[in-house]
Protein backbone atom coordinates (compact mmCIF):
# COMPACT_ATOMS: atom_id res chain seq x y z
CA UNK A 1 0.00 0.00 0.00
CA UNK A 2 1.21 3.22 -0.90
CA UNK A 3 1.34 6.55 1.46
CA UNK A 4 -0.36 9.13 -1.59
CA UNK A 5 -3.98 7.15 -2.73
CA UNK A 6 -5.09 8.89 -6.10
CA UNK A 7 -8.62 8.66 -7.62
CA UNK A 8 -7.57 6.09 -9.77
CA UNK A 9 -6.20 4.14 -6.87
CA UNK A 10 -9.03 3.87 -5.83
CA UNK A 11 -10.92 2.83 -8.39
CA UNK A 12 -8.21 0.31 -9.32
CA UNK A 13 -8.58 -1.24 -5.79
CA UNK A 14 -12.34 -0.98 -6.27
CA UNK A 15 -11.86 -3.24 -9.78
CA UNK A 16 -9.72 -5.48 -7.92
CA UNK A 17 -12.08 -6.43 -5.11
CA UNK A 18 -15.30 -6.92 -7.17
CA UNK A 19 -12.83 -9.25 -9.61
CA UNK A 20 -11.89 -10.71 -6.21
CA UNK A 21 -15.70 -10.69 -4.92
CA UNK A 22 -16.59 -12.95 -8.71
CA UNK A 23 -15.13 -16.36 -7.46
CA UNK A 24 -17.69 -15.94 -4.28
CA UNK A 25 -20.84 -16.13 -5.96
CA UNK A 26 -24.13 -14.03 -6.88
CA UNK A 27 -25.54 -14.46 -3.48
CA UNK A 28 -22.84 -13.51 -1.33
CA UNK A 29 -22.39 -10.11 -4.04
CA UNK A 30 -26.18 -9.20 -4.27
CA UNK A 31 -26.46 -9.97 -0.14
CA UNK A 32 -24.02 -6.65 0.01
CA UNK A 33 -25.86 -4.65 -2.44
CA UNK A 34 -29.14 -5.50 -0.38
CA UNK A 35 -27.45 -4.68 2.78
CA UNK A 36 -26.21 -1.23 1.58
CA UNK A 37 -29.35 -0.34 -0.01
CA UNK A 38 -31.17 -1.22 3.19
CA UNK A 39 -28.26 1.00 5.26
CA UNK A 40 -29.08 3.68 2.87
CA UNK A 41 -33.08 3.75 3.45
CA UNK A 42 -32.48 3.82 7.02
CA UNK A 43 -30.80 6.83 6.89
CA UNK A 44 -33.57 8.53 4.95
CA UNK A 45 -36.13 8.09 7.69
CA UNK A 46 -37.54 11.19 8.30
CA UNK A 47 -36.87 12.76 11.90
CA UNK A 48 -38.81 12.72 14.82
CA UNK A 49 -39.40 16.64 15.26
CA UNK A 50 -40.64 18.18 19.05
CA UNK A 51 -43.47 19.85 19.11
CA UNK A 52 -41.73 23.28 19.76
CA UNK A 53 -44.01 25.78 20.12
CA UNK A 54 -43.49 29.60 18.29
CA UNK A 55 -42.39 31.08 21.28
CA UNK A 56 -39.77 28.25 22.31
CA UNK A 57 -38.22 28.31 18.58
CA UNK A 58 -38.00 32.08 19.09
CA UNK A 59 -36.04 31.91 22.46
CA UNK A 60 -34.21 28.99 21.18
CA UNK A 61 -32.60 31.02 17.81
CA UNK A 62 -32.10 34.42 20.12
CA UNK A 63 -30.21 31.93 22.28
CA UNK A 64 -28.24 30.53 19.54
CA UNK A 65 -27.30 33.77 18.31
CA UNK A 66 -26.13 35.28 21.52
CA UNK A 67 -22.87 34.94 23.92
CA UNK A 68 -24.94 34.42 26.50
CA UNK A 69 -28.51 33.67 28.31
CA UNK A 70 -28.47 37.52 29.95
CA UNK A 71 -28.27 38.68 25.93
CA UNK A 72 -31.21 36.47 24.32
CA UNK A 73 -32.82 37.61 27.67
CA UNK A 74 -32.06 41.48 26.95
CA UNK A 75 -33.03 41.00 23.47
CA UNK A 76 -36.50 39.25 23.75
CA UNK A 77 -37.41 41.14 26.85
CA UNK A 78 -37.53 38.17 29.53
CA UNK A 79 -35.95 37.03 32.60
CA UNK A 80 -32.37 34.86 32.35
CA UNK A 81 -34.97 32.56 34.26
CA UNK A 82 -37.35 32.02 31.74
CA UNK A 83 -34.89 31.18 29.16
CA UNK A 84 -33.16 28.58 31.06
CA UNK A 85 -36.59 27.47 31.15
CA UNK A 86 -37.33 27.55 27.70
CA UNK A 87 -33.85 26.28 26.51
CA UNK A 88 -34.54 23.02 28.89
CA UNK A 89 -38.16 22.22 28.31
CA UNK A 90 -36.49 21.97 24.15
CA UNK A 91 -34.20 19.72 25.65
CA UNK A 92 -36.86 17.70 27.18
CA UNK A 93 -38.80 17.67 24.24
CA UNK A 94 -35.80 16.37 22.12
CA UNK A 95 -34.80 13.92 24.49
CA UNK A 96 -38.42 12.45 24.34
CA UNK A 97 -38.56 11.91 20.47
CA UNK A 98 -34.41 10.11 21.14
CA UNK A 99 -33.19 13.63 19.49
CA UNK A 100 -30.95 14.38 22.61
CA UNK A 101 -29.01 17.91 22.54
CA UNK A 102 -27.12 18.34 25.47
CA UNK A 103 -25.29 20.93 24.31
CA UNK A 104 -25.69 24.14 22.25
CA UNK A 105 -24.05 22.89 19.00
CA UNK A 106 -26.05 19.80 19.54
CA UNK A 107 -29.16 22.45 19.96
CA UNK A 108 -28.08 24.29 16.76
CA UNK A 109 -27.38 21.39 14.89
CA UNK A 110 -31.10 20.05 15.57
CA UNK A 111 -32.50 23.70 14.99
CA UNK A 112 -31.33 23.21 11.31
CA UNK A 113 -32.16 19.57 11.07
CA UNK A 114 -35.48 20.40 11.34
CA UNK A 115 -35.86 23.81 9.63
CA UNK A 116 -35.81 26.25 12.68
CA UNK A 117 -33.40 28.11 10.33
CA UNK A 118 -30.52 27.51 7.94
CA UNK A 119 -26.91 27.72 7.18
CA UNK A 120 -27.44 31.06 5.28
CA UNK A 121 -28.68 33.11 8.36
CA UNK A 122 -25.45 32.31 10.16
């Protein structure tokens, strides 16, 4: 094996196992098409989404987008309090549909999973 792989490394190597793969048999080659096909449909399941109501998306991007809990709070007009609040009843909420987000980027990350907002507005 070589340090530097080039594209048509690759696809050399690629050749060389299916040639490899031929003295196996049909079954054993379609039984790993199957199985990647089935990997691939799992992964377009759509996601279980929280119920988030307006007001906890709203808290939840002015969180995002601030340093701090005291700035959303400034900015929406609302106690540090009530954010924490919001912030972990979304938790809660994720947690319940197996979604958890323990942490902000994990929050963010789910925010634009399921179309709270986008890359763009970042």
């Amino acid at each position: 094996m070589t340090a530097a792989v080039t594209p048509e490394g690759i696809e050399f190597d690629a050749r060389g196992v299916a040639s490899a793969m031929r003295g196996t048999g049909a079954a054993a080659t379609s039984g790993i098409v199957t199985d990647i096909a089935a990997f691939r449909s799992q992964d377009a399941r759509p996601l279980n989404r929280p119920a988030l109501s307006r007001r906890e998306v709203e808290v939840l991007l002015a969180w995002l987008a601030a340093d701090s809990k005291e700035e959303a709070a400034a900015r929406l007009f609302i106690s540090v309090s009530t954010v924490s609040t919001h912030v972990s009843r979304i938790r809660n909420k994720y947690n319940a549909v197996d979604r958890p987000a323990p942490t902000k980027a994990h929050l963010l990350a789910r925010a634009l999973q399921d179309g709270y907002t986008t890359v763009a507005d970042w």
